[in-house]
N, C-alpha and C. Protein backbone atom coordinates (compact mmCIF):
# COMPACT_ATOMS: atom_id res chain seq x y z
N UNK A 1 246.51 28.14 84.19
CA UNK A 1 247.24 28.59 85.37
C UNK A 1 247.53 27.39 86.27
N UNK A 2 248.72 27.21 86.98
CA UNK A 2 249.18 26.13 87.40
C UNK A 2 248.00 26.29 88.74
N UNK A 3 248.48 25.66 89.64
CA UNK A 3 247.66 25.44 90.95
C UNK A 3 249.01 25.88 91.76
N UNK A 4 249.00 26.80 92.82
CA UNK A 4 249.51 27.47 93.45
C UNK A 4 249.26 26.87 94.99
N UNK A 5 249.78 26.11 95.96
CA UNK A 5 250.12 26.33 97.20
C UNK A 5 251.40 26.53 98.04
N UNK A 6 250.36 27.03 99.44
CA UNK A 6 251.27 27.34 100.34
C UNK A 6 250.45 26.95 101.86
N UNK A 7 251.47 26.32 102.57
CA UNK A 7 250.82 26.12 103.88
C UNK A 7 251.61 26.58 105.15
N UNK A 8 250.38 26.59 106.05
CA UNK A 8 251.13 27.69 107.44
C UNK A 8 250.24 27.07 108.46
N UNK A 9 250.86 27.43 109.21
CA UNK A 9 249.99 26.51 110.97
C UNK A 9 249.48 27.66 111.09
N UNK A 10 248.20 27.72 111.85
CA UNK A 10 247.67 28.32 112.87
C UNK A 10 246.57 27.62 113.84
N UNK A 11 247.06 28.04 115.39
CA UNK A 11 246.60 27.58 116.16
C UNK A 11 246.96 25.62 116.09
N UNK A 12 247.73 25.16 115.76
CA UNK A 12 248.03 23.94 115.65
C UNK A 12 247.52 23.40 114.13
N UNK A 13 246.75 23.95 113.63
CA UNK A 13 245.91 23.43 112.64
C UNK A 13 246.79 23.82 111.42
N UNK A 14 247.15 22.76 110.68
CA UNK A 14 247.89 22.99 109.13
C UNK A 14 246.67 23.47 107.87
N UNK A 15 247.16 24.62 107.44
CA UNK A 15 246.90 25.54 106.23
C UNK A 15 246.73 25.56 105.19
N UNK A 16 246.39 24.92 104.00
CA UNK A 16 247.05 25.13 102.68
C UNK A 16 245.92 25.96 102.31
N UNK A 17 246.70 26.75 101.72
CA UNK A 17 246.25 28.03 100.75
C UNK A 17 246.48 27.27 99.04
N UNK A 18 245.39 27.58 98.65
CA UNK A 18 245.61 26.81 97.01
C UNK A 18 245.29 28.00 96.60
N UNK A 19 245.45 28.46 95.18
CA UNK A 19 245.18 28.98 94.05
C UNK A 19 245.55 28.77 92.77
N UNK A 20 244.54 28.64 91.78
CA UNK A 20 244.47 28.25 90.65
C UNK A 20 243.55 27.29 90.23
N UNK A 21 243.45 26.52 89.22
CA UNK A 21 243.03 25.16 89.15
C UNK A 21 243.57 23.80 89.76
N UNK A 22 242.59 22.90 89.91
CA UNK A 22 242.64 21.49 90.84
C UNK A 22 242.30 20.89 89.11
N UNK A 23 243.08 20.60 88.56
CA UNK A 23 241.96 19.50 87.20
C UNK A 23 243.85 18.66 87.07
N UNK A 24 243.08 17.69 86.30
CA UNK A 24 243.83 16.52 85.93
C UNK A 24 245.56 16.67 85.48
N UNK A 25 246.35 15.83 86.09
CA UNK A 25 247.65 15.75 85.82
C UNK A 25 248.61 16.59 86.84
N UNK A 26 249.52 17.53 86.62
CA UNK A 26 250.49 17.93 87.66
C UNK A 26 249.47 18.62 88.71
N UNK A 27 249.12 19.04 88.46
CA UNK A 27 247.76 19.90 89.50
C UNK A 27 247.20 18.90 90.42
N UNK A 28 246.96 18.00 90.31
CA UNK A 28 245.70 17.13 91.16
C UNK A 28 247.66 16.48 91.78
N UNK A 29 248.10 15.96 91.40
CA UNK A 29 249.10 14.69 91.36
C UNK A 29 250.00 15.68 92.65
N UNK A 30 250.51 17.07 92.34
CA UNK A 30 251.24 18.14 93.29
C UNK A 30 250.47 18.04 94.73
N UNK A 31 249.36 18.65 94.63
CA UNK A 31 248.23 18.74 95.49
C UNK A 31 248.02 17.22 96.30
N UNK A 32 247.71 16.02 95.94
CA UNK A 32 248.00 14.88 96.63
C UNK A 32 249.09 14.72 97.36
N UNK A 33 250.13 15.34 96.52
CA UNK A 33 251.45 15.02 97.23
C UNK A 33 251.64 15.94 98.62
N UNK A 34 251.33 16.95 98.51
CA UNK A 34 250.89 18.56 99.23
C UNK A 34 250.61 17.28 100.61
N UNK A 35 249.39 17.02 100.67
CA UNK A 35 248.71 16.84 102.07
C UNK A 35 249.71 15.15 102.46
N UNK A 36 250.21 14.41 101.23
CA UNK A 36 250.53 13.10 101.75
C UNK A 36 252.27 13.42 102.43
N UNK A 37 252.23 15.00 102.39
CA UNK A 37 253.17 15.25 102.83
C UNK A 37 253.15 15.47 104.51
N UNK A 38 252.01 16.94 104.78
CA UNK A 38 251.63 16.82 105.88
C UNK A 38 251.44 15.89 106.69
N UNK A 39 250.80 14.89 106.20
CA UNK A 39 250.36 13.91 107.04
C UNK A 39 251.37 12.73 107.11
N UNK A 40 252.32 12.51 106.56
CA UNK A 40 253.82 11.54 107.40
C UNK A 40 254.28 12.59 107.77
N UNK A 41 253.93 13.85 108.31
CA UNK A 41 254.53 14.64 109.26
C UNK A 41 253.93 14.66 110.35
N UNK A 42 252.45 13.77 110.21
CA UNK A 42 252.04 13.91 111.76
C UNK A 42 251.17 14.74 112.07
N UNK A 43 250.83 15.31 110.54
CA UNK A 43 249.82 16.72 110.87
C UNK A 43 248.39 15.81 110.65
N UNK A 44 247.61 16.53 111.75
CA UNK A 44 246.07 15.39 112.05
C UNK A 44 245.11 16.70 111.73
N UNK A 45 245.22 17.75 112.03
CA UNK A 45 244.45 18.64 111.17
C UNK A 45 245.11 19.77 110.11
N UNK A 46 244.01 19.83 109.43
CA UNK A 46 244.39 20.15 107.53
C UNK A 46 243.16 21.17 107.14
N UNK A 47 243.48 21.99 107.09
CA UNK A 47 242.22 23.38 106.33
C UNK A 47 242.49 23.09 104.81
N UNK A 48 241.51 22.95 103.89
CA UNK A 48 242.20 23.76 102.72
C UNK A 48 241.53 24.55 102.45
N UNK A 49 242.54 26.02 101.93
CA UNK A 49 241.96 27.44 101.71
C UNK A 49 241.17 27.20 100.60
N UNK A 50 240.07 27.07 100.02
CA UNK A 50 239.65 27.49 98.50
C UNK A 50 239.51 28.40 98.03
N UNK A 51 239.58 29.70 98.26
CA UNK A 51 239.28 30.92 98.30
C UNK A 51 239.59 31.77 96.46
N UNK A 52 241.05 30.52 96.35
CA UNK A 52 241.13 31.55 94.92
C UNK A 52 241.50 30.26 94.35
N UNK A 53 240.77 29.15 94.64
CA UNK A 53 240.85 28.02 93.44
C UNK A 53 239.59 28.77 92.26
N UNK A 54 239.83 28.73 91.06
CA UNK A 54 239.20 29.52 90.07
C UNK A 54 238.63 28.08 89.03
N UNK A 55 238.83 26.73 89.55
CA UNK A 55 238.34 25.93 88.56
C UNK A 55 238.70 24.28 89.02
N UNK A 56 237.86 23.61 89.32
CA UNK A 56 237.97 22.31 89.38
C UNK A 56 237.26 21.31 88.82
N UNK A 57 238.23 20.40 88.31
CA UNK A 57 237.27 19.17 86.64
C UNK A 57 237.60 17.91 87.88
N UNK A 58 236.85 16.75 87.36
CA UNK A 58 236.17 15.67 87.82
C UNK A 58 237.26 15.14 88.10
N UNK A 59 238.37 15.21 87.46
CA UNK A 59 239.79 14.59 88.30
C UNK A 59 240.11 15.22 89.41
N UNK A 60 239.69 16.45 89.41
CA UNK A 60 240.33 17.43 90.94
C UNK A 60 239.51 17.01 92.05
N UNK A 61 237.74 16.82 91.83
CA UNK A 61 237.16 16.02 92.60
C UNK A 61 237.67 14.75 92.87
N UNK A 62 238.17 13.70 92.73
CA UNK A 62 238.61 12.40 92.47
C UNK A 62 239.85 12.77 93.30
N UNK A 63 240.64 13.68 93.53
CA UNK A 63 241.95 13.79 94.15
C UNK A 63 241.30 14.50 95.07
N UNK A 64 240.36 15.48 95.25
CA UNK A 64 239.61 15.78 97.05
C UNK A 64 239.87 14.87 97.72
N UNK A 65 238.54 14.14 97.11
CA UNK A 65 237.76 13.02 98.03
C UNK A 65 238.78 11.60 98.44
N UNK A 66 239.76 11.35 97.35
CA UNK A 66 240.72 10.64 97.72
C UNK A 66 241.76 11.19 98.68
N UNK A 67 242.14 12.38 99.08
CA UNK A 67 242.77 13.13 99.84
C UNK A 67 242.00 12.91 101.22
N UNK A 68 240.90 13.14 101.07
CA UNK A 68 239.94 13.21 102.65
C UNK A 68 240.05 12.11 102.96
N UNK A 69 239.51 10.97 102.15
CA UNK A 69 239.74 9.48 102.57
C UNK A 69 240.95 9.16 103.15
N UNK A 70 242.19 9.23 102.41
CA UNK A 70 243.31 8.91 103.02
C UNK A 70 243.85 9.58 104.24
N UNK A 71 243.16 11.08 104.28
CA UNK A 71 243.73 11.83 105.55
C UNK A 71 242.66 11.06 106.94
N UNK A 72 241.62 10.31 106.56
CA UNK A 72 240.64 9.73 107.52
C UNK A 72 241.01 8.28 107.82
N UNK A 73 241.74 8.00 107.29
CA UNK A 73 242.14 6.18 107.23
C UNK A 73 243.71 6.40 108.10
N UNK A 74 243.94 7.75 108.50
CA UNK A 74 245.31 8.18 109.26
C UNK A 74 245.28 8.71 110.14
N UNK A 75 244.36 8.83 110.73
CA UNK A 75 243.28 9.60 112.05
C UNK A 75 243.44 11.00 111.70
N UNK A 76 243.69 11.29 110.80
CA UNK A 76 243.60 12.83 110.42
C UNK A 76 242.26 13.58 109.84
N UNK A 77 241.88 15.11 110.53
CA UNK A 77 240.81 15.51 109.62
C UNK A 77 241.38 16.46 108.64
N UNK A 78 240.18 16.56 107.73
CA UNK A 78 240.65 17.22 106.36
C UNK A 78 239.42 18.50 106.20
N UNK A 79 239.49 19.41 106.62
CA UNK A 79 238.13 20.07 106.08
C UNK A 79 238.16 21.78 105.11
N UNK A 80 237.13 22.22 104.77
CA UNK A 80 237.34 23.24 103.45
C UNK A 80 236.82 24.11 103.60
N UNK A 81 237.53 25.42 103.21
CA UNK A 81 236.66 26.71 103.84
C UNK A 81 236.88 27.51 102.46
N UNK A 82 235.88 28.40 102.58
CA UNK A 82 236.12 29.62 101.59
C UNK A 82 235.70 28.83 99.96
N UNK A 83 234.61 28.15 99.96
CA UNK A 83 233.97 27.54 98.83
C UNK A 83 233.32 28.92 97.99
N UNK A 84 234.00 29.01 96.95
CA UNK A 84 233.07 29.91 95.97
C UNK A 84 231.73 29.39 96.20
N UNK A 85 231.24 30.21 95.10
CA UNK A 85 229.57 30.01 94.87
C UNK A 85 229.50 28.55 93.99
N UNK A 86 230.49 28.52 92.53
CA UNK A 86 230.89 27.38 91.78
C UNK A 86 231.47 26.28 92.08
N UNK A 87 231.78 25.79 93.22
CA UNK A 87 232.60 25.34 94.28
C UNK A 87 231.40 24.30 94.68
N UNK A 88 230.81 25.57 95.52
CA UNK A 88 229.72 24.55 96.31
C UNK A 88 228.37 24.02 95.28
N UNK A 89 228.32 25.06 94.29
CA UNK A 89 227.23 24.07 93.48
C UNK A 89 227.85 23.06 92.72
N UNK A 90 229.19 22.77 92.50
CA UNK A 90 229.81 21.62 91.92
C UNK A 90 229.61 20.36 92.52
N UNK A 91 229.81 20.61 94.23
CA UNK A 91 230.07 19.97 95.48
C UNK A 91 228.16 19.25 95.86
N UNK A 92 227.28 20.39 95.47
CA UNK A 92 225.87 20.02 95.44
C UNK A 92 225.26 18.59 94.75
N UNK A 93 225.89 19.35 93.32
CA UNK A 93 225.45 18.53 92.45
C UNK A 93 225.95 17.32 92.66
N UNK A 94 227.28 16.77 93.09
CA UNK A 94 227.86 15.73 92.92
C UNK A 94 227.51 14.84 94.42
N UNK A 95 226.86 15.77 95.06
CA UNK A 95 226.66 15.09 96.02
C UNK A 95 227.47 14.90 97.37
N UNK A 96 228.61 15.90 97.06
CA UNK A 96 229.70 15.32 98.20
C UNK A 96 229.73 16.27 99.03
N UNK A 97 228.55 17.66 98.83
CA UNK A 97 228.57 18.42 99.85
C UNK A 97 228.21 17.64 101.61
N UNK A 98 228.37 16.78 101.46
CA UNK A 98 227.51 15.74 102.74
C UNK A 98 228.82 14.87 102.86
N UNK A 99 229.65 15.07 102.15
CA UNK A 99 230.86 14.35 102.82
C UNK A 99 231.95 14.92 103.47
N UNK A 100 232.45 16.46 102.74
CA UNK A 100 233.17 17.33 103.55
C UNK A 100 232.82 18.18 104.75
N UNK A 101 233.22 18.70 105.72
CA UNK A 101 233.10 19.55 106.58
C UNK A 101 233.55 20.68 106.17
N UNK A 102 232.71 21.51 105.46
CA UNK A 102 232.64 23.03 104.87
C UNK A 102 232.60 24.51 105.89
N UNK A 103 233.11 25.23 105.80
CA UNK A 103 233.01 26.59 106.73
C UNK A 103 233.42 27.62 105.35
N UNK A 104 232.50 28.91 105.97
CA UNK A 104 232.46 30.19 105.32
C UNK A 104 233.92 30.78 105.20
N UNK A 105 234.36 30.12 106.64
CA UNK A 105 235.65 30.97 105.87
C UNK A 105 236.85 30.22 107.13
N UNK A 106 238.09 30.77 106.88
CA UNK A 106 239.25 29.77 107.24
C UNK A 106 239.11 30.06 108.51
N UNK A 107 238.84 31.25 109.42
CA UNK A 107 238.89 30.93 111.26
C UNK A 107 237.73 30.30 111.57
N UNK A 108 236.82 30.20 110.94
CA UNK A 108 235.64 29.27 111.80
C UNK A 108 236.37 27.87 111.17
N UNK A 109 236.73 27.42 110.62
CA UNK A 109 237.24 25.93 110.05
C UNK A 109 238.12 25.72 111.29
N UNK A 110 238.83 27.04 111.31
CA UNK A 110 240.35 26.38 112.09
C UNK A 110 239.67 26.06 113.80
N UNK A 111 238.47 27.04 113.56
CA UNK A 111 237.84 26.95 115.52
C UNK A 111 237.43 25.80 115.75
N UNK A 112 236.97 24.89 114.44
CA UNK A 112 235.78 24.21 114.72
C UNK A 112 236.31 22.93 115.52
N UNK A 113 238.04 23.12 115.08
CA UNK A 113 238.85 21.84 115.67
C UNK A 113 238.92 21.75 117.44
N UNK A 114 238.57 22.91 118.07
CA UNK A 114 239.01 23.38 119.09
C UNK A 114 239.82 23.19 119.71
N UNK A 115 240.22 23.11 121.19
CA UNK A 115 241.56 23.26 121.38
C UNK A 115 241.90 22.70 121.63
């Protein structure tokens, strides 16, 4: 299944809704392009929905964390809500749960920016 987004403002804060898989080639490469879009638009905050990502391989990690980096080297934040259960023990194991800013779900992410 391809990787599916869509993004929407709320409260100032830019949206992307993903679904599908994040793994290697048009998927990871779309998705990079996704936020390096937002951000030469000027957008400084960035949710991404995870909610119905159903699968991410070590390249989709590798295009996160390179995504967060670059949205942080642009004064922009990047943070992730709606982590499955497989999600966050992926995120455990690898260690990078300590690098993203995680929320249960997309209005506490979008609050956390405040106003």
């Amino acid at each position: 299944m391809a990787l599916r987004m869509t993004d929407r403002e709320v409260n100032g804060v830019s949206v992307i809704d993903l679904e599908g898989r994040i793994v290697l080639g048009e998927e990871s490469n779309s998705f990079r392009e996704r936020v390096k879009g937002l951000l030469a638009a000027g957008k400084k905050k960035i949710v991404l929905n995870l909610a119905n990502v159903s699968y991410i391989d070590s390249a989709g990690l590798g295009t996160l964390v390179a995504t967060f980096h670059s949205a942080r080297s642009q004064g922009a934040t990047l943070k992730l809500a709606n982590l499955g259960q497989k999600f966050k023990e992926v995120l455990q194991v690898t260690k990078l749960m300590t690098v993203f800013d995680t929320y249960e779900n997309e209005a506490a992410a979008v609050q956390s920016f405040g106003k």
